[in-house]
C-alpha atoms as a PDB file:
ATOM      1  CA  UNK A   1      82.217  75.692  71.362  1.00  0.00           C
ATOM      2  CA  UNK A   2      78.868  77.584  71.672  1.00  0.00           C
ATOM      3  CA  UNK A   3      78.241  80.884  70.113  1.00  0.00           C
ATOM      4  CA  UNK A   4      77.939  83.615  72.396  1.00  0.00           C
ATOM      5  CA  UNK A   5      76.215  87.515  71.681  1.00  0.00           C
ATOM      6  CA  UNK A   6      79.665  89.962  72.270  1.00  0.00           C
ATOM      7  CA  UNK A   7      77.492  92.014  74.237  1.00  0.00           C
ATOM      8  CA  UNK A   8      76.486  89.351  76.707  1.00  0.00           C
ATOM      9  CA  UNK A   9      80.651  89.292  77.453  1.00  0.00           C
ATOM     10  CA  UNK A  10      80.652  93.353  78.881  1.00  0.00           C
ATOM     11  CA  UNK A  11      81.210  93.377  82.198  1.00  0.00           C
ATOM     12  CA  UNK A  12      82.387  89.376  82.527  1.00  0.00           C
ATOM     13  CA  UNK A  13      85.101  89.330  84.764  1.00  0.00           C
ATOM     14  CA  UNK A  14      88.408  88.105  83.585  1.00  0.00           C
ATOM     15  CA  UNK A  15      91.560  85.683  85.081  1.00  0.00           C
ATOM     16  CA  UNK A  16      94.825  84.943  84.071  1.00  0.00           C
ATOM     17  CA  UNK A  17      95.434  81.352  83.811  1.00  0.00           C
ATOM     18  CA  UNK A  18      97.553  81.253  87.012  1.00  0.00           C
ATOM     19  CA  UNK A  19      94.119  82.031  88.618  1.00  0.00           C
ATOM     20  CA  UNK A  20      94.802  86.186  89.187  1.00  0.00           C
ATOM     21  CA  UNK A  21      92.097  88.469  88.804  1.00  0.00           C
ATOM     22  CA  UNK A  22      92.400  90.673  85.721  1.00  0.00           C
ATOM     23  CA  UNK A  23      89.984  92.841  84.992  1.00  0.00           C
ATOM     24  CA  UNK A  24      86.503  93.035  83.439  1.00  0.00           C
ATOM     25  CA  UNK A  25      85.542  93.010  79.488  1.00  0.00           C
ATOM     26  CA  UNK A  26      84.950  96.913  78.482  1.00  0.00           C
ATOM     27  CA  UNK A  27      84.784  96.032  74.510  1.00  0.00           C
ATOM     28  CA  UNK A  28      85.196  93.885  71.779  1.00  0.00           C
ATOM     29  CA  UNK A  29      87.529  94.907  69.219  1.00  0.00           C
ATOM     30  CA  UNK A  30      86.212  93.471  65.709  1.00  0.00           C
ATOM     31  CA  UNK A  31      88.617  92.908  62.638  1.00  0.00           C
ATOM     32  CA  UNK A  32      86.207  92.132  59.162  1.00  0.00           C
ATOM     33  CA  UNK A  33      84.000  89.315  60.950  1.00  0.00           C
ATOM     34  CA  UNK A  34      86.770  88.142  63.622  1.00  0.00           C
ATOM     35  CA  UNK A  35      87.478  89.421  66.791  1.00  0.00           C
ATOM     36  CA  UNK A  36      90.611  90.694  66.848  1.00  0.00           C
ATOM     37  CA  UNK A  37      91.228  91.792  70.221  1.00  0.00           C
ATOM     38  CA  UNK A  38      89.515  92.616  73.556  1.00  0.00           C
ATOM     39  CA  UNK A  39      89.507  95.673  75.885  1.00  0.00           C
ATOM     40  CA  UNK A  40      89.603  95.098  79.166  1.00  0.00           C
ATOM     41  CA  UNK A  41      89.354  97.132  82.031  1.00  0.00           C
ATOM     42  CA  UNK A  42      91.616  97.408  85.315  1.00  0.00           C
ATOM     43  CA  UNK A  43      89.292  97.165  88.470  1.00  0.00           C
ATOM     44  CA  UNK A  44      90.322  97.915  92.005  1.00  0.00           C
ATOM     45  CA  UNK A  45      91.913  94.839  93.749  1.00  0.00           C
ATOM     46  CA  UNK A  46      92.761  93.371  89.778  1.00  0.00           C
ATOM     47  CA  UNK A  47      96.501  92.227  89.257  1.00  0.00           C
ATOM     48  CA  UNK A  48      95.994  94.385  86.361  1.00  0.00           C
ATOM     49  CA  UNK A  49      95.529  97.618  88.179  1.00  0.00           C
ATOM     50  CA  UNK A  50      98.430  97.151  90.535  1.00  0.00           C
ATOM     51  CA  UNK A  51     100.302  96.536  87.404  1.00  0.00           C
ATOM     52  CA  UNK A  52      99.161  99.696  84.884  1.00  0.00           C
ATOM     53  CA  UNK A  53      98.820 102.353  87.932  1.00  0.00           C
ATOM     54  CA  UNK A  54      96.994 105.468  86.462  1.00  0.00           C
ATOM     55  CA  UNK A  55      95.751 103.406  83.145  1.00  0.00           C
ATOM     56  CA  UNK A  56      92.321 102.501  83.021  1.00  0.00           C
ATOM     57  CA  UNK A  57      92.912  99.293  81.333  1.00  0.00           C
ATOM     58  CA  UNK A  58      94.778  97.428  78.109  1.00  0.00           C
ATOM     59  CA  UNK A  59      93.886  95.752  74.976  1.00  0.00           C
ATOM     60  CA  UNK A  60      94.412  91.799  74.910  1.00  0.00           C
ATOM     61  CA  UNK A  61      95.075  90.363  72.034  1.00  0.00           C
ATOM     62  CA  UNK A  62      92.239  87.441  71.023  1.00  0.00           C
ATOM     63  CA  UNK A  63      95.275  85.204  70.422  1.00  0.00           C
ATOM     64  CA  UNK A  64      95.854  85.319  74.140  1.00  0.00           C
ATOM     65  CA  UNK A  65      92.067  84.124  75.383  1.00  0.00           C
ATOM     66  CA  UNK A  66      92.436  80.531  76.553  1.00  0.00           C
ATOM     67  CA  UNK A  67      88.310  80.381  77.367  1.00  0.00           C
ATOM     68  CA  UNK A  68      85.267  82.268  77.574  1.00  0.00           C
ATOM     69  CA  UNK A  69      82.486  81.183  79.709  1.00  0.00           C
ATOM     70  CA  UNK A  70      81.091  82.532  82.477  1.00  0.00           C
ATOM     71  CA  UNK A  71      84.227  84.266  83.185  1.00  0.00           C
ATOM     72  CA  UNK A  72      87.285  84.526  80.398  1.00  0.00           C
ATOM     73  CA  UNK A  73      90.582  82.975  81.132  1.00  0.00           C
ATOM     74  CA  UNK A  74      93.266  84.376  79.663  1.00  0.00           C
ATOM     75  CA  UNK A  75      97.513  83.942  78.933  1.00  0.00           C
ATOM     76  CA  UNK A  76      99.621  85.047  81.793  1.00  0.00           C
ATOM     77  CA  UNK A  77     101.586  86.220  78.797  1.00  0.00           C
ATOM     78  CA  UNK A  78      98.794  89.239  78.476  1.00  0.00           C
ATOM     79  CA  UNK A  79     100.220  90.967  81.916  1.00  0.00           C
ATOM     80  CA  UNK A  80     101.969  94.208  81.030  1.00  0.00           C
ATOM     81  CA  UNK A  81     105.623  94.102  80.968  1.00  0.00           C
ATOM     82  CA  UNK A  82     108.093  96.811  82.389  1.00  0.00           C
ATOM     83  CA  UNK A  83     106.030  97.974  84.990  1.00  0.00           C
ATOM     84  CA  UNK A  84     106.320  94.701  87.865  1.00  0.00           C
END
């Protein structure tokens, strides 16, 4: 896998792996020298939006990224629970 600049990732636009739009990367959430877990941000028209109302977004753990390229793909398992 090829190493990537965290700051090259703001913005990317993110899907679950059942091919929903997400969100968009806000931040990087750094543990020691590991990332530990990603903020990402609900845009209008994302799955996540519809799903966190009045929330401007969650934290995803890194454990739940499946790939990062030009977009990131991540678990379906990352989708809030209690609000659908």
């Amino acid at each position: 896998m090829a190493m990537r600049n965290l700051v090259s990732t703001y913005g990317m636009r993110v899907f679950t792996d059942e091919g929903d739009y997400f969100g968009e990367i806000e931040e990087a959430l750094v543990s020691g020298s590991k990332i530990a877990s990603w903020k990402i941000s609900a845009s209008s028209n994302s799955v996540l939006q519809k799903l966190v109302k009045n929330a401007k977004g969650v934290i995803v753990p890194h454990q739940l990224v499946k790939s990062i390229a030009d977009i990131m793909i991540i678990s379906n398992a990352a989708l809030p629970k209690g609000n659908q």
